[in-house]
Protein backbone atom coordinates (compact mmCIF):
# COMPACT_ATOMS: atom_id res chain seq x y z
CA UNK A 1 -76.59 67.11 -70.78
CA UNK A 2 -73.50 68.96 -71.56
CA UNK A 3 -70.96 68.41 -68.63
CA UNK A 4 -68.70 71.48 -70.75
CA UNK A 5 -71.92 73.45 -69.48
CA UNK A 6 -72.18 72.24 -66.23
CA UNK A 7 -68.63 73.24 -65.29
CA UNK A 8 -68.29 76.26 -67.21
CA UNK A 9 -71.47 77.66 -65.61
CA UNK A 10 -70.13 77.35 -62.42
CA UNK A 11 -69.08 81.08 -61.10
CA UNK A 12 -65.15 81.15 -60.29
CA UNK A 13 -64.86 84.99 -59.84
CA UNK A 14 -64.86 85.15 -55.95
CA UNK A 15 -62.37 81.80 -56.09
CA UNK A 16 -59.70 83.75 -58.49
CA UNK A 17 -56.57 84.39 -57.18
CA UNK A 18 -53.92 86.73 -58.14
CA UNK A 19 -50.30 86.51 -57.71
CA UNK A 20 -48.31 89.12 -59.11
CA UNK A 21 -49.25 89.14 -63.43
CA UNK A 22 -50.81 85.65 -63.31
CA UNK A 23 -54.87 85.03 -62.10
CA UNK A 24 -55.39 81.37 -61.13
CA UNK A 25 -57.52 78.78 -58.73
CA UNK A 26 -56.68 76.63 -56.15
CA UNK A 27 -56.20 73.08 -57.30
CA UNK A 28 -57.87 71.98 -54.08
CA UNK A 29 -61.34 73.95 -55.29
CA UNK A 30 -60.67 72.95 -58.28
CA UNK A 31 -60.47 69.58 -57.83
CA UNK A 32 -63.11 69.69 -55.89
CA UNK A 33 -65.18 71.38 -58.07
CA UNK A 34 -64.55 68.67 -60.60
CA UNK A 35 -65.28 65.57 -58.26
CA UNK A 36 -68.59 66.93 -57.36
CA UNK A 37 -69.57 66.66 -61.00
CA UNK A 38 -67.81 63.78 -62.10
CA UNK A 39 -66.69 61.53 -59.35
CA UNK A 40 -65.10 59.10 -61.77
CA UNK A 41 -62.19 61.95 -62.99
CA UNK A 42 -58.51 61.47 -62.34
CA UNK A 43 -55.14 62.59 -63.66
CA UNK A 44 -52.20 61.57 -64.71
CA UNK A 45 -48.43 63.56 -64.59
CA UNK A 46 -46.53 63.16 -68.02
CA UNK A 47 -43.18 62.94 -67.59
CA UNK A 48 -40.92 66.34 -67.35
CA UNK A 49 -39.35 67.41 -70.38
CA UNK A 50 -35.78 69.14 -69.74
CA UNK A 51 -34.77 71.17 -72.91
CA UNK A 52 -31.17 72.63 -73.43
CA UNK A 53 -31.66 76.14 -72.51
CA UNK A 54 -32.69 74.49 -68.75
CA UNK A 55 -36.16 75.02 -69.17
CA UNK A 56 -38.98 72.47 -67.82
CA UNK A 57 -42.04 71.30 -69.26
CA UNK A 58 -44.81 69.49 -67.17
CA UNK A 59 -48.11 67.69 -68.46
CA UNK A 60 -51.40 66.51 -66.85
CA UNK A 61 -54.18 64.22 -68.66
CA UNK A 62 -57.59 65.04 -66.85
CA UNK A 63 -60.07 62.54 -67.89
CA UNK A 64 -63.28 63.27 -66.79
CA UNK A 65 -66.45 62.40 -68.12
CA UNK A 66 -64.62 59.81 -70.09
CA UNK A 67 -62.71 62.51 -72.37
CA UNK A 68 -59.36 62.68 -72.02
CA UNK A 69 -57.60 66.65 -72.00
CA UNK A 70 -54.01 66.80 -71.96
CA UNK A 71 -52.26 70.00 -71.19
CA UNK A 72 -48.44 71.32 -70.90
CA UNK A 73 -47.07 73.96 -69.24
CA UNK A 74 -43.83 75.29 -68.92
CA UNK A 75 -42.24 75.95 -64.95
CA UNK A 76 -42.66 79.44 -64.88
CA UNK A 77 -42.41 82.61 -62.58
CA UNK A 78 -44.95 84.81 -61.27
CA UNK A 79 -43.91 87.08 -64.40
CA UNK A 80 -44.64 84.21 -67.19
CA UNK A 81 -41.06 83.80 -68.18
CA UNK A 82 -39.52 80.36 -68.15
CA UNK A 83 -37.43 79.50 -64.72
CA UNK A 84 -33.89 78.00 -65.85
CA UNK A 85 -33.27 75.11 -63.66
CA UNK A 86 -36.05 74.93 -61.42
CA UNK A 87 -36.07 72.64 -58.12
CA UNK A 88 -38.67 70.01 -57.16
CA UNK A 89 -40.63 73.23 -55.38
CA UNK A 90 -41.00 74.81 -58.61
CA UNK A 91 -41.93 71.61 -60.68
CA UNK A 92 -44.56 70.44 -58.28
CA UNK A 93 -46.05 74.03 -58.30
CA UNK A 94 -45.76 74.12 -62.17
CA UNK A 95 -48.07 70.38 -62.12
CA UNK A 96 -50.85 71.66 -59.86
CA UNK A 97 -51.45 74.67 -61.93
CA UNK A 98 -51.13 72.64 -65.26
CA UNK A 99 -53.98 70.58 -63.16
CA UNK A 100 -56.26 73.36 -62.70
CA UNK A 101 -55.36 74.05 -66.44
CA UNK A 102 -56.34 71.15 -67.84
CA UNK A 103 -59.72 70.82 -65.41
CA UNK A 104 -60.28 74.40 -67.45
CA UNK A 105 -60.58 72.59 -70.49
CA UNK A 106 -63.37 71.11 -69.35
CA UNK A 107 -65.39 73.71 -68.78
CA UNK A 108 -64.47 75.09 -65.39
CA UNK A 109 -63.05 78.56 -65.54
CA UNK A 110 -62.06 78.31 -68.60
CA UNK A 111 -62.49 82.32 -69.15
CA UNK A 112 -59.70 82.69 -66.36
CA UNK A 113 -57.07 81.76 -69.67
CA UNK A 114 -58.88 83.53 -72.37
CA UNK A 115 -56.75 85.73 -74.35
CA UNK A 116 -53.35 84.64 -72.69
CA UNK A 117 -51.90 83.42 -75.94
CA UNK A 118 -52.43 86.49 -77.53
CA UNK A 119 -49.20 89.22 -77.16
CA UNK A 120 -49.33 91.43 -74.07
CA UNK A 121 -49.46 95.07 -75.16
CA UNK A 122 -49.56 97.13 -72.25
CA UNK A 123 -52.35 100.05 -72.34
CA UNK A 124 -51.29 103.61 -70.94
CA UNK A 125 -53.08 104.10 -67.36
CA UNK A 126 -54.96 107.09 -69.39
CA UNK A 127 -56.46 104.49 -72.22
CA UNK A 128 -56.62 101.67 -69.31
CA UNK A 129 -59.68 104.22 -67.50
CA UNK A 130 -60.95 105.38 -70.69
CA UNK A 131 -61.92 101.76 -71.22
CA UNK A 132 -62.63 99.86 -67.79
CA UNK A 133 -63.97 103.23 -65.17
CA UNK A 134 -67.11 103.39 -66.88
CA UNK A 135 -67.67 99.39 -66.61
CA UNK A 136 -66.25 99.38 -63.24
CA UNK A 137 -68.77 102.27 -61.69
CA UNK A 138 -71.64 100.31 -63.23
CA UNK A 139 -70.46 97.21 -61.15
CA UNK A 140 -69.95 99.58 -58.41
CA UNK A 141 -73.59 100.50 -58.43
CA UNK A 142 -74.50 96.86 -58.09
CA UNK A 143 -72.71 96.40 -54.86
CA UNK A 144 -69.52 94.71 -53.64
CA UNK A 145 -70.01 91.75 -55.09
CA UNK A 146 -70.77 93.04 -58.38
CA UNK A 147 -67.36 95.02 -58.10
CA UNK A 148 -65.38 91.78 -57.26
CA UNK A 149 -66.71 90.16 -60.00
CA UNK A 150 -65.40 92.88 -62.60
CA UNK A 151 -62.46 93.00 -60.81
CA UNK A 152 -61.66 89.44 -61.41
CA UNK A 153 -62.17 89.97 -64.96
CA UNK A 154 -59.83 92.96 -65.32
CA UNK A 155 -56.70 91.88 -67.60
CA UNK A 156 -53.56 91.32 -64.96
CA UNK A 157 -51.36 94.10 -65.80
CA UNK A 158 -49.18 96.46 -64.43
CA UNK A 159 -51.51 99.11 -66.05
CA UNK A 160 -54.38 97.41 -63.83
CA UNK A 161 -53.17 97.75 -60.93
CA UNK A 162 -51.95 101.74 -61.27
CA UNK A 163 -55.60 101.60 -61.94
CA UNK A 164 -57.15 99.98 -59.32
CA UNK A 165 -54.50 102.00 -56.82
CA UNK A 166 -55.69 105.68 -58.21
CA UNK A 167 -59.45 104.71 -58.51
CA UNK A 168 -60.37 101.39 -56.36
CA UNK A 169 -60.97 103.03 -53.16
CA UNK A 170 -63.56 105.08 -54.33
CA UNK A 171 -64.97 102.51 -56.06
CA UNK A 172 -65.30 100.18 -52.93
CA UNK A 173 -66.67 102.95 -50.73
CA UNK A 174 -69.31 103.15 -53.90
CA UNK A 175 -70.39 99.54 -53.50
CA UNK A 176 -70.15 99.85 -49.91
CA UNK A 177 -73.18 102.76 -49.88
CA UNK A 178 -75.11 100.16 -52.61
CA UNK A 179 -74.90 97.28 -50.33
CA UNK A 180 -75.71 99.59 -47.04
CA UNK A 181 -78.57 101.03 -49.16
């Protein structure tokens, strides 16, 4: 059995969140999610690393099914850019989503991250549609869930959302009429 598998397999899309550029999941689910497979997993903080320009780093070690995954993460703003001084809100914050993070690395939604170390090159709104309508009306004609699902797995850009503002409503009235049959 291959617990990566197991947790990877598990669908995320109607747990994603989105706050402003960044998609995530609750650390509660996903702590939850992890203790249902492996009740034996726990965590461990590292220690906060302060560097000169005021910048934090955190780190959390997940262990579960006896591997250990550590993961750091700087203490960031909804925008990805390092926050200068941050307070004990903004640290704590910072560990639960280096949490969820590091539970990723084992397998559950690990897909959320893909592609974030790559450079962000933002697509005109014309190019943005020219790639994702097509995909998103053939969700559309699988119903609302179907649409949510694609929707989860559009990249979080500005460009995205001009999208989903000119052509989501007609999209959810779409998958509306699928699901009312």
């Amino acid at each position: 059995m291959n617990n990566f598998v197991t947790l990877a397999e598990i669908d995320v899309t109607s747990r994603i969140e989105k706050k402003g550029n960044l998609s995530y999941l609750s650390w509660a689910w996903a702590v939850d999610q992890l203790m249902r497979q492996d009740p034996t997993a726990n965590w461990e903080w590292l220690e906060p690393r302060f560097y000169p320009d005021e910048s934090v780093m955190v780190g959390c070690t997940v262990t579960a099914f006896g591997k250990p995954i550590t993961i750091h993460l700087p203490v960031m703003d909804n925008r990805n850019n390092a926050i200068k001084q941050p307070d004990a809100r903004k640290i704590s914050d910072a560990q639960m989503r280096c949490l969820v993070k590091a539970i990723a690395c084992h397998g559950l939604g690990l897909y959320i991250y893909a592609g974030e170390d790559l450079p962000s090159i933002e697509m005109t709104l014309e190019e943005f549609t020219s790639k994702y309508l097509e995909k998103m009306q053939e969700a559309a004609n699988n119903g609302k869930d179907a649409l949510r699902k694609a929707y989860a797995e559009l990249p979080a850009t500005k460009t995205a959302k001009q999208f989903w503002e000119v052509e989501g409503d007609a999209l959810i009235l779409w998958a509306k009429g699928v699901d009312n049959g």
